[in-house]
Protein backbone atom coordinates (compact mmCIF):
# COMPACT_ATOMS: atom_id res chain seq x y z
CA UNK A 1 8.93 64.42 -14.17
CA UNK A 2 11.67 62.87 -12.08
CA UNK A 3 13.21 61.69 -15.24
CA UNK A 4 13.22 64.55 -17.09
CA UNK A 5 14.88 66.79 -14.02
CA UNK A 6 17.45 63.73 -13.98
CA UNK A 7 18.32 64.65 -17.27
CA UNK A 8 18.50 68.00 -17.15
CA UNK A 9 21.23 67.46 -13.98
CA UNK A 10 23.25 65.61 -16.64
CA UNK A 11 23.23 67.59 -19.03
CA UNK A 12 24.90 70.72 -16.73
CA UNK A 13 27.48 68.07 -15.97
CA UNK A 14 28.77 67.34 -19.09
CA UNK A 15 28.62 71.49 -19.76
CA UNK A 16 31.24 72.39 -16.75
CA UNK A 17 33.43 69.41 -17.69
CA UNK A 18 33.60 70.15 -21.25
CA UNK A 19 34.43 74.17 -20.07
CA UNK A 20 37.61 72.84 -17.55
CA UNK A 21 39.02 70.53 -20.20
CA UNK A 22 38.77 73.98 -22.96
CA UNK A 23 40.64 75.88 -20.01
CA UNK A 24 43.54 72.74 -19.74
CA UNK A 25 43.85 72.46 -23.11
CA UNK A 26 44.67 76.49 -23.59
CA UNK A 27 47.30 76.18 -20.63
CA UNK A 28 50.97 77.28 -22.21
CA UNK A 29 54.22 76.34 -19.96
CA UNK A 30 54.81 79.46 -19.11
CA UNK A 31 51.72 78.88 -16.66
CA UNK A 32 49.33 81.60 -18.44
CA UNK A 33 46.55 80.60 -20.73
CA UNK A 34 45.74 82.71 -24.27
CA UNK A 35 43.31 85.44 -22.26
CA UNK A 36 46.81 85.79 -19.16
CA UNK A 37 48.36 89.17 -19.78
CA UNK A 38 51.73 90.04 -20.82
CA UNK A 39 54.37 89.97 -17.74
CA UNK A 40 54.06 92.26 -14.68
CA UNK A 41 51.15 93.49 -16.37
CA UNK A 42 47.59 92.87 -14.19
CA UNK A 43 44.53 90.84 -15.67
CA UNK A 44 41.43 93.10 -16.54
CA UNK A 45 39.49 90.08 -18.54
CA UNK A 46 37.56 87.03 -16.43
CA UNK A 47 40.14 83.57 -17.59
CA UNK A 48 37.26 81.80 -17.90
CA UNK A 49 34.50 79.72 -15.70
CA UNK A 50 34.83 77.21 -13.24
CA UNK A 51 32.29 74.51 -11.86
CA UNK A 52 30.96 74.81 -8.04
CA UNK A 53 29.21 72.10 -6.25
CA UNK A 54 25.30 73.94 -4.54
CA UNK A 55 22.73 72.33 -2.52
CA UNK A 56 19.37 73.27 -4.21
CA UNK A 57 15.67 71.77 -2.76
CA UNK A 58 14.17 70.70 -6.33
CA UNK A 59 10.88 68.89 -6.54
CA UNK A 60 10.58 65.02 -7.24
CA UNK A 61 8.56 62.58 -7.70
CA UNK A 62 8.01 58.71 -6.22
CA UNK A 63 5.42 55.86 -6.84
CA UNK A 64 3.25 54.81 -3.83
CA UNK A 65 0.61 52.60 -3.70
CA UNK A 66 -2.97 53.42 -2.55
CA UNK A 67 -6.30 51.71 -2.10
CA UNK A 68 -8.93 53.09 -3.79
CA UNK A 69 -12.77 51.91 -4.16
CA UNK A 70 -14.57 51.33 -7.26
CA UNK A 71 -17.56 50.68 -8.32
CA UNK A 72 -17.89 47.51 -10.35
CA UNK A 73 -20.88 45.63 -12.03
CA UNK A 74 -20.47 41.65 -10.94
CA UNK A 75 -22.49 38.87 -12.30
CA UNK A 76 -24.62 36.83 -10.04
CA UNK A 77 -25.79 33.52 -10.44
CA UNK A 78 -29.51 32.72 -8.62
CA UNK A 79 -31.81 29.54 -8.70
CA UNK A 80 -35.25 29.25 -8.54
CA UNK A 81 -37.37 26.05 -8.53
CA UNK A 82 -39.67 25.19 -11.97
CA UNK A 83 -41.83 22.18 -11.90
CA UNK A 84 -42.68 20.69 -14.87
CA UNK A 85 -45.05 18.18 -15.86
CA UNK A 86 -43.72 15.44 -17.96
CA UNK A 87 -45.96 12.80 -19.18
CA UNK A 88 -44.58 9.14 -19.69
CA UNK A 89 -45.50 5.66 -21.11
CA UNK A 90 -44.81 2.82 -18.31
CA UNK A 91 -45.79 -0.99 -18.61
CA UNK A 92 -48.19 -1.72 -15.64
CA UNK A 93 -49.07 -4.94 -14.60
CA UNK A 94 -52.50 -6.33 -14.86
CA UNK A 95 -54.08 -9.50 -13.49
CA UNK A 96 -56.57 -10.85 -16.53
CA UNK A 97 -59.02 -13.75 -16.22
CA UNK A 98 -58.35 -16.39 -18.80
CA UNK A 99 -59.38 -19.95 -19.39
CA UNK A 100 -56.40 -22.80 -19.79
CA UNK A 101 -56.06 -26.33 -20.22
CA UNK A 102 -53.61 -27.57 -17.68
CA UNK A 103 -52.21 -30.81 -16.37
CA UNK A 104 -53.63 -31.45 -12.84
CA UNK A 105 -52.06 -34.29 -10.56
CA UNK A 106 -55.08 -37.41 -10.34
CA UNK A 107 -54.39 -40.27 -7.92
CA UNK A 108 -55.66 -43.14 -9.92
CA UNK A 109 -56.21 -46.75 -8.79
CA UNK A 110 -54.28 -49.30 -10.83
CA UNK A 111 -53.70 -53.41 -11.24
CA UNK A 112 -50.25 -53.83 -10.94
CA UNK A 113 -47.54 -56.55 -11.35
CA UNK A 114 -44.48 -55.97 -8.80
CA UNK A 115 -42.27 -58.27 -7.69
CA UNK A 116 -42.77 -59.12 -3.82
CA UNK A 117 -40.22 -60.89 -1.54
CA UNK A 118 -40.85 -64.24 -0.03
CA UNK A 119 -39.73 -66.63 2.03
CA UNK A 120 -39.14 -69.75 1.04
CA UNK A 121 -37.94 -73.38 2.80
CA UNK A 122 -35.17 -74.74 0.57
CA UNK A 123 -33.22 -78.07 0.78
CA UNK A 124 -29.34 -76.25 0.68
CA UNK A 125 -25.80 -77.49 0.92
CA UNK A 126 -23.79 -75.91 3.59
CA UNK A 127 -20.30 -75.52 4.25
CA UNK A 128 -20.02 -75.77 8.20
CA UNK A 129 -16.79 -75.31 10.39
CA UNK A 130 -16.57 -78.33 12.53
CA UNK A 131 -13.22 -78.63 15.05
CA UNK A 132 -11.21 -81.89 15.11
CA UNK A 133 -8.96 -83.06 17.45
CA UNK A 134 -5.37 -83.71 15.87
CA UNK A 135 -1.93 -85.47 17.42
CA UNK A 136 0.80 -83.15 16.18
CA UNK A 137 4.31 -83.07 17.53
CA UNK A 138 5.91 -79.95 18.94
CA UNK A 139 9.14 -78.90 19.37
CA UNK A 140 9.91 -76.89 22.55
CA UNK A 141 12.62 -75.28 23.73
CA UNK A 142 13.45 -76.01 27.70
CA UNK A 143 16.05 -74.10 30.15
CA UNK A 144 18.74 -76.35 31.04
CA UNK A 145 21.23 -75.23 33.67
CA UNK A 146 25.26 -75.96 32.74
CA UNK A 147 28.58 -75.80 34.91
CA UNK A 148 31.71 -74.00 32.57
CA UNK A 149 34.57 -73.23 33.81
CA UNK A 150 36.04 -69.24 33.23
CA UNK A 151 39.18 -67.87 33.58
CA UNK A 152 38.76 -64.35 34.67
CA UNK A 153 41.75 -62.09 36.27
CA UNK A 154 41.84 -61.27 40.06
CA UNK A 155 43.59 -58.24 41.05
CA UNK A 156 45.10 -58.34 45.13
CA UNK A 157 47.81 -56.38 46.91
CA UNK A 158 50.88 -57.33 47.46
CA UNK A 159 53.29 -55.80 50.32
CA UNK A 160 56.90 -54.75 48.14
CA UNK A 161 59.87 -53.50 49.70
CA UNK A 162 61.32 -50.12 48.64
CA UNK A 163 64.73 -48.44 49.86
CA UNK A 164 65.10 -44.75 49.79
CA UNK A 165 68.44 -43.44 48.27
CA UNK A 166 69.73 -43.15 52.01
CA UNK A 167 69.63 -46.47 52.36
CA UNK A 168 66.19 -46.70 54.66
CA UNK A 169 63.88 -49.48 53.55
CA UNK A 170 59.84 -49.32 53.49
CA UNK A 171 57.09 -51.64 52.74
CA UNK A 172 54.24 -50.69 50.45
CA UNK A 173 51.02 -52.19 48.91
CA UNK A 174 50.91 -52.48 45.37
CA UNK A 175 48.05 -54.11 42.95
CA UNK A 176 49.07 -57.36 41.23
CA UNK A 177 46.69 -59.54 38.65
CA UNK A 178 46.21 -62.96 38.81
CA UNK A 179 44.47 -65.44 36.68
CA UNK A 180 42.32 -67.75 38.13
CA UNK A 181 39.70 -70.65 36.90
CA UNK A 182 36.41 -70.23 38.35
CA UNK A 183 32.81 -71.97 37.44
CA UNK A 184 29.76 -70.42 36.83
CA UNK A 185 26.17 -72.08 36.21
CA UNK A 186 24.59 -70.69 32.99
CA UNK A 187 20.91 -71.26 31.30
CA UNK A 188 21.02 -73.35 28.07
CA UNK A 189 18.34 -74.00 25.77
CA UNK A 190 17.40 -77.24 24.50
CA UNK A 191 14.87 -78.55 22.05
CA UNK A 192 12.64 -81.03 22.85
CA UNK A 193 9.91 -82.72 20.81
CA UNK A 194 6.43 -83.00 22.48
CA UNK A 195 3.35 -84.92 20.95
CA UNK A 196 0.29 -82.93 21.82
CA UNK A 197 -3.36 -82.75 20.82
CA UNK A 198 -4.78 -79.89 18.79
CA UNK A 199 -8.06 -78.85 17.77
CA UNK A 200 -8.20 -78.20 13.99
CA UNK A 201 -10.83 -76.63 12.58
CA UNK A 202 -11.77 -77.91 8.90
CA UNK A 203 -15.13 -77.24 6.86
CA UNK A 204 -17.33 -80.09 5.86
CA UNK A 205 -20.39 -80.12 3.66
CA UNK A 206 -23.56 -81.04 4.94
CA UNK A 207 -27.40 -80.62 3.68
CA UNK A 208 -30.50 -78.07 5.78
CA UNK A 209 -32.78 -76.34 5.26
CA UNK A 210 -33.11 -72.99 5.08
CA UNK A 211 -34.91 -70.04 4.56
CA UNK A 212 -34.69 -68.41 1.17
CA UNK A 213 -35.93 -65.03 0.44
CA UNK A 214 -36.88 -65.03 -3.11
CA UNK A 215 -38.77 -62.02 -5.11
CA UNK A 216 -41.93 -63.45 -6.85
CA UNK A 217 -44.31 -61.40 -9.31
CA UNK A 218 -47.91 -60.44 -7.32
CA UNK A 219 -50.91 -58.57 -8.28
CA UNK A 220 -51.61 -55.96 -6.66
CA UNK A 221 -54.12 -52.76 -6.92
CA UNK A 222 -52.14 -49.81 -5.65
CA UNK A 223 -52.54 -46.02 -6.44
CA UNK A 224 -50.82 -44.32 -9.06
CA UNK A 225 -50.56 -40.50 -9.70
CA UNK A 226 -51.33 -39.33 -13.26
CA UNK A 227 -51.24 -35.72 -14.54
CA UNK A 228 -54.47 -35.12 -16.50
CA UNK A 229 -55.50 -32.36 -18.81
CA UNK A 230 -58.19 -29.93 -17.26
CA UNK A 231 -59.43 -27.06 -17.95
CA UNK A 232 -59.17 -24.29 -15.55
CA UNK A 233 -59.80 -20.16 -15.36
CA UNK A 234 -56.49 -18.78 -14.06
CA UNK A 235 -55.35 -15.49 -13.48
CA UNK A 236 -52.57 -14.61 -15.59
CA UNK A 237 -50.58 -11.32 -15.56
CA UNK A 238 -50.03 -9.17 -18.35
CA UNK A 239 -47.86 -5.84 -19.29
CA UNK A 240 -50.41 -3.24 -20.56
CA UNK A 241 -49.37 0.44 -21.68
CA UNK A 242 -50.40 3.59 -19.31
CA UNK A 243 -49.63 6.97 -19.50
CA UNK A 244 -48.49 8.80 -16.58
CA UNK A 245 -47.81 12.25 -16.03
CA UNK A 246 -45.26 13.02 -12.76
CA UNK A 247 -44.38 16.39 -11.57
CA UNK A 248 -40.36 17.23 -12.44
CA UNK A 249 -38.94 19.83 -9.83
CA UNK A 250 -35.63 21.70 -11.92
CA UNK A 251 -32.73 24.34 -10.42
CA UNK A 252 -33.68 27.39 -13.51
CA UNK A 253 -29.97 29.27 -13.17
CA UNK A 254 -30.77 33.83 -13.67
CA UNK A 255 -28.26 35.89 -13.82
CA UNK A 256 -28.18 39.27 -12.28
CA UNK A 257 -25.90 42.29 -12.64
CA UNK A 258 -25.26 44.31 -9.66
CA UNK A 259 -23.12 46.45 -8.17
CA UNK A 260 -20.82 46.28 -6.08
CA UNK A 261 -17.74 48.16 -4.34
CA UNK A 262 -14.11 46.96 -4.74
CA UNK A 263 -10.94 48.44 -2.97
CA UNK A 264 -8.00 47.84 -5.15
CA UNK A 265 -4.58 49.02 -5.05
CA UNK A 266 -3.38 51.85 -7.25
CA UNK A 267 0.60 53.23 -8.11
CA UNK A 268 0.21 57.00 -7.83
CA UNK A 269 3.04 59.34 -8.33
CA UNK A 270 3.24 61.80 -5.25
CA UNK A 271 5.51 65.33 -5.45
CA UNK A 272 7.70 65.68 -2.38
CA UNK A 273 10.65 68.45 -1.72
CA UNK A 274 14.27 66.76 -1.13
CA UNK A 275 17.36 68.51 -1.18
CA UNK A 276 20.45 67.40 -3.82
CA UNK A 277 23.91 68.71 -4.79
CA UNK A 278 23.95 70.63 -8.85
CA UNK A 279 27.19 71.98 -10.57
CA UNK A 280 26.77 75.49 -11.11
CA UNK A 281 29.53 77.47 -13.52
CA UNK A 282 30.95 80.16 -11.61
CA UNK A 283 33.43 83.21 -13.41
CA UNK A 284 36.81 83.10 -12.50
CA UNK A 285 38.28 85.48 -10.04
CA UNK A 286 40.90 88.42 -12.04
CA UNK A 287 44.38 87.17 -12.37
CA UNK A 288 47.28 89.15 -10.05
CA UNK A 289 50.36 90.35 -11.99
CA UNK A 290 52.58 87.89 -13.00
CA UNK A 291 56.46 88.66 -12.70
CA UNK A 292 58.77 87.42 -15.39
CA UNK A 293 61.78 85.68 -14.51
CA UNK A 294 65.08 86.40 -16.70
């Protein structure tokens, strides 16, 4: 609706611009269109129309937006418990009675050759460390005190007159270095050559007796462990098949369709009054005589 009064408003527009630019176009320079009258002579015909500018309260429309409820249908998802029995095959262990040969430990007493140690006297050859006193000569080195003679420098004072350059004369010290020979004792080492007696120790062979361990073969009875064949009832274990039935507890999902109310928002188009500005074409007011100028 708001378009279509829009339009309309327009279309008046274009009318009363169309009319004005019929009314320029008509104008002459004398200053009177083709409907003026002759000069001095009044108007009795309307010149044409003009456009005027009116307030006018017209009706229009806007878009607001509303909540509005509904009712819908939604989908709800429940659970509810099932148990089911389910029956199943399982391999259960049995203990079963059978007989079996099997191989037992037997302690068993047996004639036996080992080999035993013994000991034994035995005539032996021995080397033996023995220590024998030896003359050996020595050399040794002995502190012998020397007299040398060494220069070495020797540093006194001596008194030195000095004159000033106005004439006056002073005595000072000064160092001076002599030479002189002096004689010292030093420590010099001489070799001498010394007999002395030494034990040496040298190895010599001599005969004893000793103990020898030595292993000989014996008889002896000891016991010996032997695994023997017997025959025995044993329990043995064995896999047999048994059914079983066990309870299964399961979520069953149900849907439901309910209703429910929902508020959603809604454009609506709501009339109000408002005020605007339309071009209206108006007659034009009679012309006054015109005077012609000669």
């Amino acid at each position: 609706m708001r378009k279509l009064v829009l339009a309309a408003l327009a279309v008046v527009a274009v009318m009363a611009t169309t009319g004005d630019s019929e009314a320029f176009g008509r104008r002459r320079s004398s200053g009177c269109g083709d409907c003026a009258p002759g000069c001095g002579v009044a108007s009795t015909s309307n010149c044409g129309t003009s456009v005027a500018w009116v307030e006018q309260v017209v009706t229009a429309y806007r878009t607001e937006i509303q909540q509005v409820q509904e009712k819908v249908n939604v989908t709800r998802c429940t659970y509810r418990t099932e148990v089911t029995p389910v029956k199943y095959t399982v391999m259960a262990p049995v203990t079963v009675q059978q007989k079996q040969t099997v191989m037992v430990p037997v302690s068993v007493q047996r004639e036996v050759t080992v080999m035993a140690p013994v000991t034994v006297a035995r005539k032996q050859t021995v080397t033996v460390p023995v220590m024998v006193p030896q003359r050996q000569v020595v050399t040794r080195y002995v502190c012998v005190p020397q007299v040398v003679s060494q220069t070495v420098p020797v540093c006194t004072m001596v008194p030195v007159t000095c004159a000033t350059p106005c004439g006056d004369c002073y005595t000072v010290c000064r160092p001076q270095v002599t030479y002189q020979q002096v004689q010292r004792t030093v420590m010099t080492t001489v070799p001498q050559q010394q007999e002395v007696v030494v034990n040496v120790c040298q190895y010599q062979q001599q005969e004893r007796v000793v103990n020898v361990v030595e292993m000989q073969p014996q008889k002896r009875t000891v016991s010996v462990v032997e695994m023997q064949p017997q025959e025995r009832v044993v329990n043995v274990v064995q896999c047999v098949p048994q059914e079983r039935v066990q309870n299964v507890t399961r979520l069953v999902p149900e849907y439901q369709t309910v209703p429910q109310v929902v508020t959603r928002n809604v454009c609506v188009t709501v009339p109000y009054q408002t005020t605007v500005r339309v071009p209206v074409r108006v007659p034009c007011a009679p012309a006054a005589p015109v005077a012609c100028a000669h």
